[in-house]
PDB file of N, CA and C in Angstrom:
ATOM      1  N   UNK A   1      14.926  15.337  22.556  1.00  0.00           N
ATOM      2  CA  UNK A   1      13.969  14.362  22.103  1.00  0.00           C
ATOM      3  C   UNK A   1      13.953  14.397  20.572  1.00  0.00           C
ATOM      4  N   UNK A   2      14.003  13.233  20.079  1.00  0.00           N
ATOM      5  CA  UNK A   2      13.888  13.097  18.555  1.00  0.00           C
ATOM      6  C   UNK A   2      12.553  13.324  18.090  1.00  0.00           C
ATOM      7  N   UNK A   3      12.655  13.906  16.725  1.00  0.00           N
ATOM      8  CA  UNK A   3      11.407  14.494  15.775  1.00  0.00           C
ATOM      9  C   UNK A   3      10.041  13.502  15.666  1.00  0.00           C
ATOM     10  N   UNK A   4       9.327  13.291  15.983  1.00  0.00           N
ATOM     11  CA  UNK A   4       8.351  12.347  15.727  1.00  0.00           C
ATOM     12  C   UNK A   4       8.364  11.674  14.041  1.00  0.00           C
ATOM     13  N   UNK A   5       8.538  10.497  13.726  1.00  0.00           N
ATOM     14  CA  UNK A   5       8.468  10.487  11.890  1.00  0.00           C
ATOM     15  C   UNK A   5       6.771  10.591  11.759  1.00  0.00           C
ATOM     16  N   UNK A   6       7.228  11.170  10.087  1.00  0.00           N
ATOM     17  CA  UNK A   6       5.480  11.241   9.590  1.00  0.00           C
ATOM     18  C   UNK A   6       4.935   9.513   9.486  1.00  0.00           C
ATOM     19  N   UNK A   7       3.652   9.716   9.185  1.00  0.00           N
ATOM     20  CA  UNK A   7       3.099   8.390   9.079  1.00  0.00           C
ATOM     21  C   UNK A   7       3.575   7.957   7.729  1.00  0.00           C
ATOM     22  N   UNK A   8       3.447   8.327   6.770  1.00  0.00           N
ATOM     23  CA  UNK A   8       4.455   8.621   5.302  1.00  0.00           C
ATOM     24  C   UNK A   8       5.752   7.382   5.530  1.00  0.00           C
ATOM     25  N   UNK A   9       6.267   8.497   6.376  1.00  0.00           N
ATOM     26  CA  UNK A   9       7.818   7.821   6.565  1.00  0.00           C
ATOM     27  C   UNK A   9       7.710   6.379   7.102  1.00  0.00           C
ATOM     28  N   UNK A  10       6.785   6.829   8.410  1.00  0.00           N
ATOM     29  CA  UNK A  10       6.933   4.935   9.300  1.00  0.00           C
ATOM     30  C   UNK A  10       6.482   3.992   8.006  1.00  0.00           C
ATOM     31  N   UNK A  11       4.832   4.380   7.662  1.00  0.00           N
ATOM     32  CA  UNK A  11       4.618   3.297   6.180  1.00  0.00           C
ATOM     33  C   UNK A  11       5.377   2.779   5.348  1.00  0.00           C
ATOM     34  N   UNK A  12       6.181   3.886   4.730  1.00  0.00           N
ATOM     35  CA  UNK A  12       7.349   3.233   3.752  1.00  0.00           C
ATOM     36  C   UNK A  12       8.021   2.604   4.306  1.00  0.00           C
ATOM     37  N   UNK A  13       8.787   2.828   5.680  1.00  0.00           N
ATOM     38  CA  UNK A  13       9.702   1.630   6.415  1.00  0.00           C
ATOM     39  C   UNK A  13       8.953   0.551   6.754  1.00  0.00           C
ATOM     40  N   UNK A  14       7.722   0.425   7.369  1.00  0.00           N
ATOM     41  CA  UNK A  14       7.190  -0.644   7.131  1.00  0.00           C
ATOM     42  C   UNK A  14       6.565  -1.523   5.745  1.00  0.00           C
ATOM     43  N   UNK A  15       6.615  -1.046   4.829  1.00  0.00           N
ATOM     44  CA  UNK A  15       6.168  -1.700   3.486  1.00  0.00           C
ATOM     45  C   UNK A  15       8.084  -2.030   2.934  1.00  0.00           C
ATOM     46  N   UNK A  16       8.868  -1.683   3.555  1.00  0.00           N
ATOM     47  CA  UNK A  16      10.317  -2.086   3.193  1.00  0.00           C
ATOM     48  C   UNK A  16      10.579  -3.214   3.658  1.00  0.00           C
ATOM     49  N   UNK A  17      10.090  -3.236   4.903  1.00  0.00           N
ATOM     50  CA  UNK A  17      10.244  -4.487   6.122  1.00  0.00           C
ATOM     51  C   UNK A  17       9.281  -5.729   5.656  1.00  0.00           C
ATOM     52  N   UNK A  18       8.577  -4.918   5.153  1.00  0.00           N
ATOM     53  CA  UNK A  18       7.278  -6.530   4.557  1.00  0.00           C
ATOM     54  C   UNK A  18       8.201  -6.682   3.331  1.00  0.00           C
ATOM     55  N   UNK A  19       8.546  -6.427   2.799  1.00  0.00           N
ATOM     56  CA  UNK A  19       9.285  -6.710   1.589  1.00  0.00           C
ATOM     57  C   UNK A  19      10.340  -7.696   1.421  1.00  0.00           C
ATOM     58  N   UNK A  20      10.785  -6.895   2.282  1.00  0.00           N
ATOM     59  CA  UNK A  20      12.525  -7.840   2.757  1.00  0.00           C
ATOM     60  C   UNK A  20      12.124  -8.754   3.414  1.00  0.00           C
ATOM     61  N   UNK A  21      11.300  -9.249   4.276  1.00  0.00           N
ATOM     62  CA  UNK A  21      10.323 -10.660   5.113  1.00  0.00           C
ATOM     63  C   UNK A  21      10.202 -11.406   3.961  1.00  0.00           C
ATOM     64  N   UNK A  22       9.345 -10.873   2.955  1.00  0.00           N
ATOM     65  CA  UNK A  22       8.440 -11.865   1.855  1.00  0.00           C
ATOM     66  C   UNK A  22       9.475 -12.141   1.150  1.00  0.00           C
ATOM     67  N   UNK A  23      10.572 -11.259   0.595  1.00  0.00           N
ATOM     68  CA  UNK A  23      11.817 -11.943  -0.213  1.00  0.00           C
ATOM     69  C   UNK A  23      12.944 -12.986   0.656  1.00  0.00           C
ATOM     70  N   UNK A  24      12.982 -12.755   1.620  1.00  0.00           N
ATOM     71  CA  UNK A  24      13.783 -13.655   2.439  1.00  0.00           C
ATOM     72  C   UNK A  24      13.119 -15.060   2.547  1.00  0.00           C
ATOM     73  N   UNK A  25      11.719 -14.645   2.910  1.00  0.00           N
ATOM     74  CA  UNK A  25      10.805 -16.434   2.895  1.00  0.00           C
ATOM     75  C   UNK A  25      10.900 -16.764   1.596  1.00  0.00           C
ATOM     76  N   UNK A  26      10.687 -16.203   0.766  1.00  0.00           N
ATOM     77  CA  UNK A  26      10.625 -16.702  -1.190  1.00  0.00           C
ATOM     78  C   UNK A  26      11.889 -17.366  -1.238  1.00  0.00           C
ATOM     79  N   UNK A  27      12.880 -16.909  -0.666  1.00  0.00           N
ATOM     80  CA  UNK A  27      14.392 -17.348  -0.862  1.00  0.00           C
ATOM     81  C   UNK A  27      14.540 -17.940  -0.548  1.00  0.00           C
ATOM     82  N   UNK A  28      13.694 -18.536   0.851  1.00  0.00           N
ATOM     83  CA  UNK A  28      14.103 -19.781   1.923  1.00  0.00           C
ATOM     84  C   UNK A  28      13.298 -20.888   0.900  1.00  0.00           C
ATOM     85  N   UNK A  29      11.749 -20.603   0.728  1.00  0.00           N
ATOM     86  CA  UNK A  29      11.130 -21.876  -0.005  1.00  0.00           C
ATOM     87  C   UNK A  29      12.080 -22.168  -1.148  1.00  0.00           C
ATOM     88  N   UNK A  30      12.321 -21.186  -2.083  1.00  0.00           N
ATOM     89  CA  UNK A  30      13.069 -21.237  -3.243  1.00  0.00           C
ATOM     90  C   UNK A  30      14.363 -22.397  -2.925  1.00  0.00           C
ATOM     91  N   UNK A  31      14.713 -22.089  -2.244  1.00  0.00           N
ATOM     92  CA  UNK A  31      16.122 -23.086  -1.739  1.00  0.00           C
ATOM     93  C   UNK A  31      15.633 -24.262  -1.204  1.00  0.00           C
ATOM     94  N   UNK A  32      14.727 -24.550  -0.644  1.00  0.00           N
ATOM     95  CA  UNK A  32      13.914 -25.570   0.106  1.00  0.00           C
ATOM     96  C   UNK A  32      13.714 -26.923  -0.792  1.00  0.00           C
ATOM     97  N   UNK A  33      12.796 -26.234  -2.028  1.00  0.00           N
ATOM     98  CA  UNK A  33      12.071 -27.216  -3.048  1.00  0.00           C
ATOM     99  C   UNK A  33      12.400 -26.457  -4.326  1.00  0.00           C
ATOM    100  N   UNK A  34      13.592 -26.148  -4.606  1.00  0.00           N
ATOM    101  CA  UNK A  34      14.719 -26.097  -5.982  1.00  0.00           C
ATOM    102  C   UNK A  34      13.796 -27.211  -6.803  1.00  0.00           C
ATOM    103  N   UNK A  35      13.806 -28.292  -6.997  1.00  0.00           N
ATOM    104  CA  UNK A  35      13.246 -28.839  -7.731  1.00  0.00           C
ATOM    105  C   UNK A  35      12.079 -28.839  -8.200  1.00  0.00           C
ATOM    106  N   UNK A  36      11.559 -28.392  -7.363  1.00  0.00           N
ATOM    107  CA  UNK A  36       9.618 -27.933  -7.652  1.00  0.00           C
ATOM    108  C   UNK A  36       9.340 -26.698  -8.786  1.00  0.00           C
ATOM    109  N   UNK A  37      10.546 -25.550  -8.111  1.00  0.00           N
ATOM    110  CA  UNK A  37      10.458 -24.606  -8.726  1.00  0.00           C
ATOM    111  C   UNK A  37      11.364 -24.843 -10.101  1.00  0.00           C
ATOM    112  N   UNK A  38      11.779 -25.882 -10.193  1.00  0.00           N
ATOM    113  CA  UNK A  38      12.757 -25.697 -11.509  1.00  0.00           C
ATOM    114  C   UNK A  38      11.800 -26.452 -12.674  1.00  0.00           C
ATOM    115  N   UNK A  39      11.060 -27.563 -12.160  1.00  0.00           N
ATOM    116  CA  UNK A  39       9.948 -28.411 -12.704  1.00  0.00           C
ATOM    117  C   UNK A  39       8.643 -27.480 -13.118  1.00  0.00           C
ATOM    118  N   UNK A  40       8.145 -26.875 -12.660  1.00  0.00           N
ATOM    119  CA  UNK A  40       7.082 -26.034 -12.818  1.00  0.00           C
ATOM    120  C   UNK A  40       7.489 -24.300 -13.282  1.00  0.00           C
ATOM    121  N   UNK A  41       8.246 -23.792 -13.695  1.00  0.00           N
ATOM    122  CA  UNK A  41       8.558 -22.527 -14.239  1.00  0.00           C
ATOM    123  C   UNK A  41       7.293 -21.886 -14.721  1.00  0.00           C
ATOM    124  N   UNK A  42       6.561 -22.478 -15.567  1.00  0.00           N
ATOM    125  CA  UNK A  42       5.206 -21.725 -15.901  1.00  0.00           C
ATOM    126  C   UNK A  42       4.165 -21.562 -14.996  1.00  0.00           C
ATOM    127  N   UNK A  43       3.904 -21.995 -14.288  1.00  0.00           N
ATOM    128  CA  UNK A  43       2.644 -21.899 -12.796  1.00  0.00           C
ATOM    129  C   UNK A  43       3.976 -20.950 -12.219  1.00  0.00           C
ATOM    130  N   UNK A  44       4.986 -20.638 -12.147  1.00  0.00           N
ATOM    131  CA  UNK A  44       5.203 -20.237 -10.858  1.00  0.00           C
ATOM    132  C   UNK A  44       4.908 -18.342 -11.843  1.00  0.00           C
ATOM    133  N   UNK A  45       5.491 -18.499 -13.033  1.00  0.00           N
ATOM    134  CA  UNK A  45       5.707 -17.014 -13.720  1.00  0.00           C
ATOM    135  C   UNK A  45       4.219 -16.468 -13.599  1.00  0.00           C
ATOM    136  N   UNK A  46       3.218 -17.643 -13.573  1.00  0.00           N
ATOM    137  CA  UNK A  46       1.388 -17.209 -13.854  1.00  0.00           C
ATOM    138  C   UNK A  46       0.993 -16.768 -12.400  1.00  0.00           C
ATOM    139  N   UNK A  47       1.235 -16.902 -11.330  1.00  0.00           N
ATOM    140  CA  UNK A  47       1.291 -17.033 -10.364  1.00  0.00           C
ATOM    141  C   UNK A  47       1.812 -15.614  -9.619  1.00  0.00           C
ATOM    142  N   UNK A  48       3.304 -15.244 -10.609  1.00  0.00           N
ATOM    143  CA  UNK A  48       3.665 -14.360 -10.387  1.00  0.00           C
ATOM    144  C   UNK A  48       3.478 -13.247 -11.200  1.00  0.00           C
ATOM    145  N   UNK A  49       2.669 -13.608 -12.049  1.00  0.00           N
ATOM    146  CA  UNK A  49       1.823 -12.207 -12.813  1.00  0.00           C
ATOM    147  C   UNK A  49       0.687 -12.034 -12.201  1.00  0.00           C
ATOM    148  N   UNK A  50      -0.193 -12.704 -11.600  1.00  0.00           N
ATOM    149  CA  UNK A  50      -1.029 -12.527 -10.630  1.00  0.00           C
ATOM    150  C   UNK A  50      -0.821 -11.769  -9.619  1.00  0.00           C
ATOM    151  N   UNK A  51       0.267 -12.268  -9.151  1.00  0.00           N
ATOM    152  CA  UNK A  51       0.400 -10.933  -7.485  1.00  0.00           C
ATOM    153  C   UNK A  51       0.461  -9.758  -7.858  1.00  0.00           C
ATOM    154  N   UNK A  52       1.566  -9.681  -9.424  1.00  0.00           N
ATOM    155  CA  UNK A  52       1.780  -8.060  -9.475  1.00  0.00           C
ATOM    156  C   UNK A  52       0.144  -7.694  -9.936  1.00  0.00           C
ATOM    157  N   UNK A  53      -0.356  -7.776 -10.807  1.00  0.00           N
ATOM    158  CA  UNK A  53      -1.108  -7.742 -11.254  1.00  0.00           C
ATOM    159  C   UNK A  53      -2.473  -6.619 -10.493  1.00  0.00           C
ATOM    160  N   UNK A  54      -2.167  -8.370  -9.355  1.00  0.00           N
ATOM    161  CA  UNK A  54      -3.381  -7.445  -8.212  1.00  0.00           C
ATOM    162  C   UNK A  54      -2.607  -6.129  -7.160  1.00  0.00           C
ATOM    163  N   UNK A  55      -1.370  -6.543  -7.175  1.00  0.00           N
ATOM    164  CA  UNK A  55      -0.607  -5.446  -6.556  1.00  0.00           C
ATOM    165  C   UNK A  55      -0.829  -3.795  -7.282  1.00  0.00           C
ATOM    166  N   UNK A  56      -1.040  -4.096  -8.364  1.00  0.00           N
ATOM    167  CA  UNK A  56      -1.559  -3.022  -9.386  1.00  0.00           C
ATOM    168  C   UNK A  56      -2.669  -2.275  -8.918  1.00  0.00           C
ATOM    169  N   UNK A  57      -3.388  -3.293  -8.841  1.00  0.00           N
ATOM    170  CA  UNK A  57      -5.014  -3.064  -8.900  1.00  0.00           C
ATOM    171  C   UNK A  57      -5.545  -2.178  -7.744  1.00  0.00           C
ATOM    172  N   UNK A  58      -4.806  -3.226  -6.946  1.00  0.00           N
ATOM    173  CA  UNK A  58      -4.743  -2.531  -5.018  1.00  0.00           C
ATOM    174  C   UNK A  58      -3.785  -1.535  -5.067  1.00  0.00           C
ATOM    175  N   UNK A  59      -3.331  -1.077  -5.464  1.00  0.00           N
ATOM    176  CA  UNK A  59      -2.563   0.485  -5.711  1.00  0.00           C
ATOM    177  C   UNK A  59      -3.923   1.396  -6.590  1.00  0.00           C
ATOM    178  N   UNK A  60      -3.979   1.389  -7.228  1.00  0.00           N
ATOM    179  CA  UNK A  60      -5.069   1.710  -8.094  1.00  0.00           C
ATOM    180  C   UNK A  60      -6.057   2.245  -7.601  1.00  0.00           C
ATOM    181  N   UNK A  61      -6.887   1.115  -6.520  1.00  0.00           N
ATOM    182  CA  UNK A  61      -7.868   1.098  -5.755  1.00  0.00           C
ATOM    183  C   UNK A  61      -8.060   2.441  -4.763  1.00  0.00           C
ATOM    184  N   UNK A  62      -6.314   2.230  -4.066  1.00  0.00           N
ATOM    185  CA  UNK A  62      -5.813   3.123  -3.051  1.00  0.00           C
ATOM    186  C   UNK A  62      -6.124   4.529  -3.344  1.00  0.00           C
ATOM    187  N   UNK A  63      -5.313   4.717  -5.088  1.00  0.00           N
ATOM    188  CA  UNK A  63      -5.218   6.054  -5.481  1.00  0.00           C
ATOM    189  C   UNK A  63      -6.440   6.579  -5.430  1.00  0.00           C
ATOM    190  N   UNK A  64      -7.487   5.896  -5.981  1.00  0.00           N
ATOM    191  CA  UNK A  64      -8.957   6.478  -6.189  1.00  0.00           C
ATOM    192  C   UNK A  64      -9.625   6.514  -5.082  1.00  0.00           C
ATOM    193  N   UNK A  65      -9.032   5.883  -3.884  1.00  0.00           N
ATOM    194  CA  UNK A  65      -9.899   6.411  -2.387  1.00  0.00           C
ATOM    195  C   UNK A  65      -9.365   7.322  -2.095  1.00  0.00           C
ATOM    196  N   UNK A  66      -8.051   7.968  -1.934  1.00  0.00           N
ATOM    197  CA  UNK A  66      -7.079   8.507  -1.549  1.00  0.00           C
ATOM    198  C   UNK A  66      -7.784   9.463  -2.167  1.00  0.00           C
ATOM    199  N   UNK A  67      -7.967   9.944  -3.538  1.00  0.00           N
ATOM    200  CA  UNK A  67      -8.519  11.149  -4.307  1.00  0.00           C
ATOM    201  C   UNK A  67      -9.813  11.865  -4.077  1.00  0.00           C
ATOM    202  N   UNK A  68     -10.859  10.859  -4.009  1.00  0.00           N
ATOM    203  CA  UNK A  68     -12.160  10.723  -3.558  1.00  0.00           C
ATOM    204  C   UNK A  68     -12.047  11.357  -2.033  1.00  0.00           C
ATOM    205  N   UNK A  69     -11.495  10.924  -1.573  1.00  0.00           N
ATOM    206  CA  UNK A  69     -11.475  11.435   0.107  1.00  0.00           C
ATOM    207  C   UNK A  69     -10.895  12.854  -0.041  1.00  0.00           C
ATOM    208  N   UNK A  70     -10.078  13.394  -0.519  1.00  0.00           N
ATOM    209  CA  UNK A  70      -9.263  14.622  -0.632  1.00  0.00           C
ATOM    210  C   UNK A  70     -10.374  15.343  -1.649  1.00  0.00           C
ATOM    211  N   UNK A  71     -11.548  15.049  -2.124  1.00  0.00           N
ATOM    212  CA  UNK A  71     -12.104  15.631  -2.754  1.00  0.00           C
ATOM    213  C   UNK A  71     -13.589  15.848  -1.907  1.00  0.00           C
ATOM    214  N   UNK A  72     -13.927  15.287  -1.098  1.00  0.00           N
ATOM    215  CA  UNK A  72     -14.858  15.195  -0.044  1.00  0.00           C
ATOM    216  C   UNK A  72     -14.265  16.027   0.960  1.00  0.00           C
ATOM    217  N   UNK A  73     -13.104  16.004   1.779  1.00  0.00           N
ATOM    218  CA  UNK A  73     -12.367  16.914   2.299  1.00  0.00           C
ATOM    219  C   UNK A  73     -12.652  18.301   1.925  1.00  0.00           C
ATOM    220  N   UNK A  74     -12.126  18.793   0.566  1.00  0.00           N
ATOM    221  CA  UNK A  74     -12.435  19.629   0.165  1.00  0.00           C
ATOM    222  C   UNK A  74     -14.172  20.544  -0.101  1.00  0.00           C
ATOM    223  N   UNK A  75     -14.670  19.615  -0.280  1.00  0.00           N
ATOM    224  CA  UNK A  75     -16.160  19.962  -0.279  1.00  0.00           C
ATOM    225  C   UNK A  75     -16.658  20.058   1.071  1.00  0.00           C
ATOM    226  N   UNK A  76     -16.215  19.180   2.356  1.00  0.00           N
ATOM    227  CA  UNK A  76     -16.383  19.937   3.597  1.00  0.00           C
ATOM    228  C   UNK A  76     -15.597  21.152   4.061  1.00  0.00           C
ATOM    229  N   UNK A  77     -14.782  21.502   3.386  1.00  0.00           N
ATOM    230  CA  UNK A  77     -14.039  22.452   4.240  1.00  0.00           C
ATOM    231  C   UNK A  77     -14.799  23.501   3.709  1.00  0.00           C
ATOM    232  N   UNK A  78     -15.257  23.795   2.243  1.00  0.00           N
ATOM    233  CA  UNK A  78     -15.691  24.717   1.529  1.00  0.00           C
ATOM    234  C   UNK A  78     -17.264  24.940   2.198  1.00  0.00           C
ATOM    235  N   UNK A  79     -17.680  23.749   2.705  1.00  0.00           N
ATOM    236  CA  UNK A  79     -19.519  24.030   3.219  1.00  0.00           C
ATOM    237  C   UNK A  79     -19.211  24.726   4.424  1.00  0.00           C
ATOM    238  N   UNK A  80     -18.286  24.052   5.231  1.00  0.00           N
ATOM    239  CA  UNK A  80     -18.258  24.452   6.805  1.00  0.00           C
ATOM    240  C   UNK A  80     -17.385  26.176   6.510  1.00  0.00           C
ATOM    241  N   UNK A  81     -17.134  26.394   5.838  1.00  0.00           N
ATOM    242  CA  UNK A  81     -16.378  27.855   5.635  1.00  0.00           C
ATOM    243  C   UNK A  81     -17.059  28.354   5.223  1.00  0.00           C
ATOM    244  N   UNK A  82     -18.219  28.482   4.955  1.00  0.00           N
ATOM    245  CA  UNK A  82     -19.483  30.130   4.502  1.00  0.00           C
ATOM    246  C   UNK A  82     -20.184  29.717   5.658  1.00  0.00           C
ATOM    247  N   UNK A  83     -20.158  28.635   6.790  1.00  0.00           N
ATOM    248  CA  UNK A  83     -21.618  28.804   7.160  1.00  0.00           C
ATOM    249  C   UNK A  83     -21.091  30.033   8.677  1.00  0.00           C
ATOM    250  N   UNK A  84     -21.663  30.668   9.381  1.00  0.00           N
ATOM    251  CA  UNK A  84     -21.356  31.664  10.346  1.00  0.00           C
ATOM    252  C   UNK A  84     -21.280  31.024  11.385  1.00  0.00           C
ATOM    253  N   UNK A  85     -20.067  31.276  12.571  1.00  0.00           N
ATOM    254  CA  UNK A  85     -20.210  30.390  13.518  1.00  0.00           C
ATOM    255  C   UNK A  85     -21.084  30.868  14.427  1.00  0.00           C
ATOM    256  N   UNK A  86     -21.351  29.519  15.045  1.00  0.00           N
ATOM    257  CA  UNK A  86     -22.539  29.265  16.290  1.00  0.00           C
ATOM    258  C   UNK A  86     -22.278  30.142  17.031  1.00  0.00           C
ATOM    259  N   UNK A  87     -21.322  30.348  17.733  1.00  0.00           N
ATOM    260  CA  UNK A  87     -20.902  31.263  18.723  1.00  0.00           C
ATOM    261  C   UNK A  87     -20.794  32.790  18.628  1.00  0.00           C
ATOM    262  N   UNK A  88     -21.600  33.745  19.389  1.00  0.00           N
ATOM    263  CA  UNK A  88     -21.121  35.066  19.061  1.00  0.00           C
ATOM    264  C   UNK A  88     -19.364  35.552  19.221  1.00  0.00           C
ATOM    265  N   UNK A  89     -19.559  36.465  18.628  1.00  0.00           N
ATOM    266  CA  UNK A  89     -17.884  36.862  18.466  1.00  0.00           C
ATOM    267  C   UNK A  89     -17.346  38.059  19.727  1.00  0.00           C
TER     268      UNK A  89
END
């Protein structure tokens, strides 16, 4: 039986797979309405400083829950580790 992958691993293959989807559709519209996109160059670059932008932000966002939680983590593990357990020994 094969190794189970981490959640790590499946995520990144799935954030690869959304990737390669969203560039393949960009490629299809792109080829679609050539003229739209060749006519409008500035809405499309503003447009596309926007996504990264918020792509930033929402990374950002992530890191500081991600930290916050690993820091709450830590402050439970540290309360629940002095207190004596319920159970006799």
């Amino acid at each position: 039986m094969a190794p189970a992958a981490s959640s790590r691993s499946l995520a990144t293959r799935l954030a690869l797979l959304n990737v390669f989807t969203a560039g393949a559709g960009l490629g299809y519209l792109a080829r679609e309405y050539r003229e739209v996109v060749v006519a409008n160059p500035a809405a499309i670059g503003l447009v596309l400083l926007f996504v990264l932008a918020f792509g930033y932000v929402v990374r950002a966002v992530v890191r500081a829950l991600r930290r916050a939680g690993s820091r709450v983590d830590s402050i439970f593990a540290e309360e629940l580790g002095n207190k004596p357990s319920p159970r006799p020994r």
